[in-house]
C-alpha atoms as a PDB file:
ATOM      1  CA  UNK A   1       2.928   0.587  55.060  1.00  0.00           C
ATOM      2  CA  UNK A   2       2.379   3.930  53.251  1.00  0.00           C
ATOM      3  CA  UNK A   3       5.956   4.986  54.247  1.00  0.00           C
ATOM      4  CA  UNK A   4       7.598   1.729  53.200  1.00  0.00           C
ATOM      5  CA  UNK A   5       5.773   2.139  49.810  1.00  0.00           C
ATOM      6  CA  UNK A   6       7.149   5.663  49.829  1.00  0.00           C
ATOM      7  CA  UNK A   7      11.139   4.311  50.358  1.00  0.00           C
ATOM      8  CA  UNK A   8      10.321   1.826  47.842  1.00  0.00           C
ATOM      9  CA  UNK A   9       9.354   4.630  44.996  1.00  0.00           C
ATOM     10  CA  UNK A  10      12.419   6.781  46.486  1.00  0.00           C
ATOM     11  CA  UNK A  11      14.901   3.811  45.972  1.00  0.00           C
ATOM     12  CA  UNK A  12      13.199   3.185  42.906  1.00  0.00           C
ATOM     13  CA  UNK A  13      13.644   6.949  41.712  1.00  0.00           C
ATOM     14  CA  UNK A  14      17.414   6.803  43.264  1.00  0.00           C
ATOM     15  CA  UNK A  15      18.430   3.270  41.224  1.00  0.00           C
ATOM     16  CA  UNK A  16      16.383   4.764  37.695  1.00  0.00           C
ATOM     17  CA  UNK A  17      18.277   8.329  38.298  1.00  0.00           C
ATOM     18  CA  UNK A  18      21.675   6.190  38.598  1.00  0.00           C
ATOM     19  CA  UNK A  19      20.743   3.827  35.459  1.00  0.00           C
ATOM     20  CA  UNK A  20      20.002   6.955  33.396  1.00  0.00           C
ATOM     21  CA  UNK A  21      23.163   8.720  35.093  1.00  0.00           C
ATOM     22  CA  UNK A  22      25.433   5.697  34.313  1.00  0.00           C
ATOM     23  CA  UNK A  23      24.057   5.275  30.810  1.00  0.00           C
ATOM     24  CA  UNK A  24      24.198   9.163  29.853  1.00  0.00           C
ATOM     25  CA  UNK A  25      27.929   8.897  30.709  1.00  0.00           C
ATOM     26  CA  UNK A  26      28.436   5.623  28.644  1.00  0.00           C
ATOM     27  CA  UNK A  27      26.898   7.261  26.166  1.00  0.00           C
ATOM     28  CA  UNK A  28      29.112  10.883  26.180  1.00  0.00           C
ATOM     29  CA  UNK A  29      32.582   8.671  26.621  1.00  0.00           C
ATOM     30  CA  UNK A  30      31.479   6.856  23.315  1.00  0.00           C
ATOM     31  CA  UNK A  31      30.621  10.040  21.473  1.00  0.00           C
ATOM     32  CA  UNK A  32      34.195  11.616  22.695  1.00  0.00           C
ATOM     33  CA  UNK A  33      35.763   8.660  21.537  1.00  0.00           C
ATOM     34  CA  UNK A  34      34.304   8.823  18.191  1.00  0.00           C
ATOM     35  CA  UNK A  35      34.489  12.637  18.167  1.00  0.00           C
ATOM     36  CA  UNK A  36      38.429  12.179  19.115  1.00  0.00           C
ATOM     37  CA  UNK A  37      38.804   9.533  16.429  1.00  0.00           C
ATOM     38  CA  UNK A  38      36.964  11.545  13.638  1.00  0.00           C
ATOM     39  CA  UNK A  39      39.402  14.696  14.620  1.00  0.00           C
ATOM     40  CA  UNK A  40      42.254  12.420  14.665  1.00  0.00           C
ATOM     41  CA  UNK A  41      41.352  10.967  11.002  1.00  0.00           C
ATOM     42  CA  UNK A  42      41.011  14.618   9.971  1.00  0.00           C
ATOM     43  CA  UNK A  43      43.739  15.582  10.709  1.00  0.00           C
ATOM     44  CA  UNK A  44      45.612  12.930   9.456  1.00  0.00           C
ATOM     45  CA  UNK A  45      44.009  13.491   6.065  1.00  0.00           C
ATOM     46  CA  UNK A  46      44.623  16.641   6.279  1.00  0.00           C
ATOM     47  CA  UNK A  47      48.388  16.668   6.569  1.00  0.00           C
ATOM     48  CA  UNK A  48      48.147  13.960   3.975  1.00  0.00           C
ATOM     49  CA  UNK A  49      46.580  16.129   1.400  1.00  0.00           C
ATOM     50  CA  UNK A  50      49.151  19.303   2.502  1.00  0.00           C
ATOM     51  CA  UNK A  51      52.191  16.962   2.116  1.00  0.00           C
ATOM     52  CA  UNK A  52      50.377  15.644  -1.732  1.00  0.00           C
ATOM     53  CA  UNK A  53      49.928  19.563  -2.484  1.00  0.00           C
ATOM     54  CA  UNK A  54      53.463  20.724  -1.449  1.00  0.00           C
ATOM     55  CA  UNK A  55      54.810  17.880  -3.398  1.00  0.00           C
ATOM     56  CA  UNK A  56      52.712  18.865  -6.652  1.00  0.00           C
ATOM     57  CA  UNK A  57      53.878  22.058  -6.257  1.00  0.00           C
ATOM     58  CA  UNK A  58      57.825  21.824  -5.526  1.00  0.00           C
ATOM     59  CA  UNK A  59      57.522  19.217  -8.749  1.00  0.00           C
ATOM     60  CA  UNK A  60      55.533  21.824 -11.038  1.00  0.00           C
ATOM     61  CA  UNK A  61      58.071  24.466  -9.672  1.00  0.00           C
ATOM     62  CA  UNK A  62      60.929  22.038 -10.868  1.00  0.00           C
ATOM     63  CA  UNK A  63      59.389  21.423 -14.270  1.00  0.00           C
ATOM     64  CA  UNK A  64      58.691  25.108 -15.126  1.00  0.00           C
ATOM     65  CA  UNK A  65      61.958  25.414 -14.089  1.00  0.00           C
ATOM     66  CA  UNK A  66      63.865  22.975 -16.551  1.00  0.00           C
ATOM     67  CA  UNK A  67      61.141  24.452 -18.822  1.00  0.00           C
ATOM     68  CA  UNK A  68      62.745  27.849 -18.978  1.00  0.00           C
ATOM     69  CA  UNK A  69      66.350  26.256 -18.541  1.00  0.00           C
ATOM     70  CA  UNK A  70      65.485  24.378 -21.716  1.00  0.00           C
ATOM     71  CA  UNK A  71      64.144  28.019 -23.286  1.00  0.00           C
ATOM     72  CA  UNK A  72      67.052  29.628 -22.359  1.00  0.00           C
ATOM     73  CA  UNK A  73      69.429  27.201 -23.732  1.00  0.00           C
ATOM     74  CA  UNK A  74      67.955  26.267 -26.802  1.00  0.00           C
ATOM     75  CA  UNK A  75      67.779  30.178 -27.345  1.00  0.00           C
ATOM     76  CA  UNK A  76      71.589  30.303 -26.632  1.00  0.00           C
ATOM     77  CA  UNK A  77      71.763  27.685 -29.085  1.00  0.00           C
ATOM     78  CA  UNK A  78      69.705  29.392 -31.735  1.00  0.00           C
ATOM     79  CA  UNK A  79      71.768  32.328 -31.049  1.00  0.00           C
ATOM     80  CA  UNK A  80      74.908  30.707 -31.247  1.00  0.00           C
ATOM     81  CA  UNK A  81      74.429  28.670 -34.830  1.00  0.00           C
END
């Protein structure tokens, strides 16, 4: 009797172990996911706000351009009248 009470609490102890096992695991593949998905946004926000900045740049870099093309010609002008 005592040792069939004892296999019950073992089996008991083996099934819980498993449960807590098999939920722990759940639990981690979840969290990965999310972790993976959360990188994955990042990431994609991040080259999102590289490609914004490069274009803000090459388009500042093209106006301060036509800026002093505009100086430089309208001093030619100047010069010239």
């Amino acid at each position: 009797m005592v040792v069939m009470m004892v296999m019950v609490m073992v089996v008991m102890m083996v099934v819980y172990v498993m449960i807590v096992l098999m939920v722990f695991v759940m639990v981690v593949v979840m969290v990965e996911r999310i972790v993976v998905t959360v990188v994955v946004m990042c990431v994609m926000v991040v080259m999102i706000v590289v490609t914004v900045v490069v274009m803000v740049v090459v388009i500042v870099v093209l106006v301060m351009v036509l800026v002093v093309v505009m100086m430089v010609v309208m001093v030619k002008v100047m010069v010239v009248v």
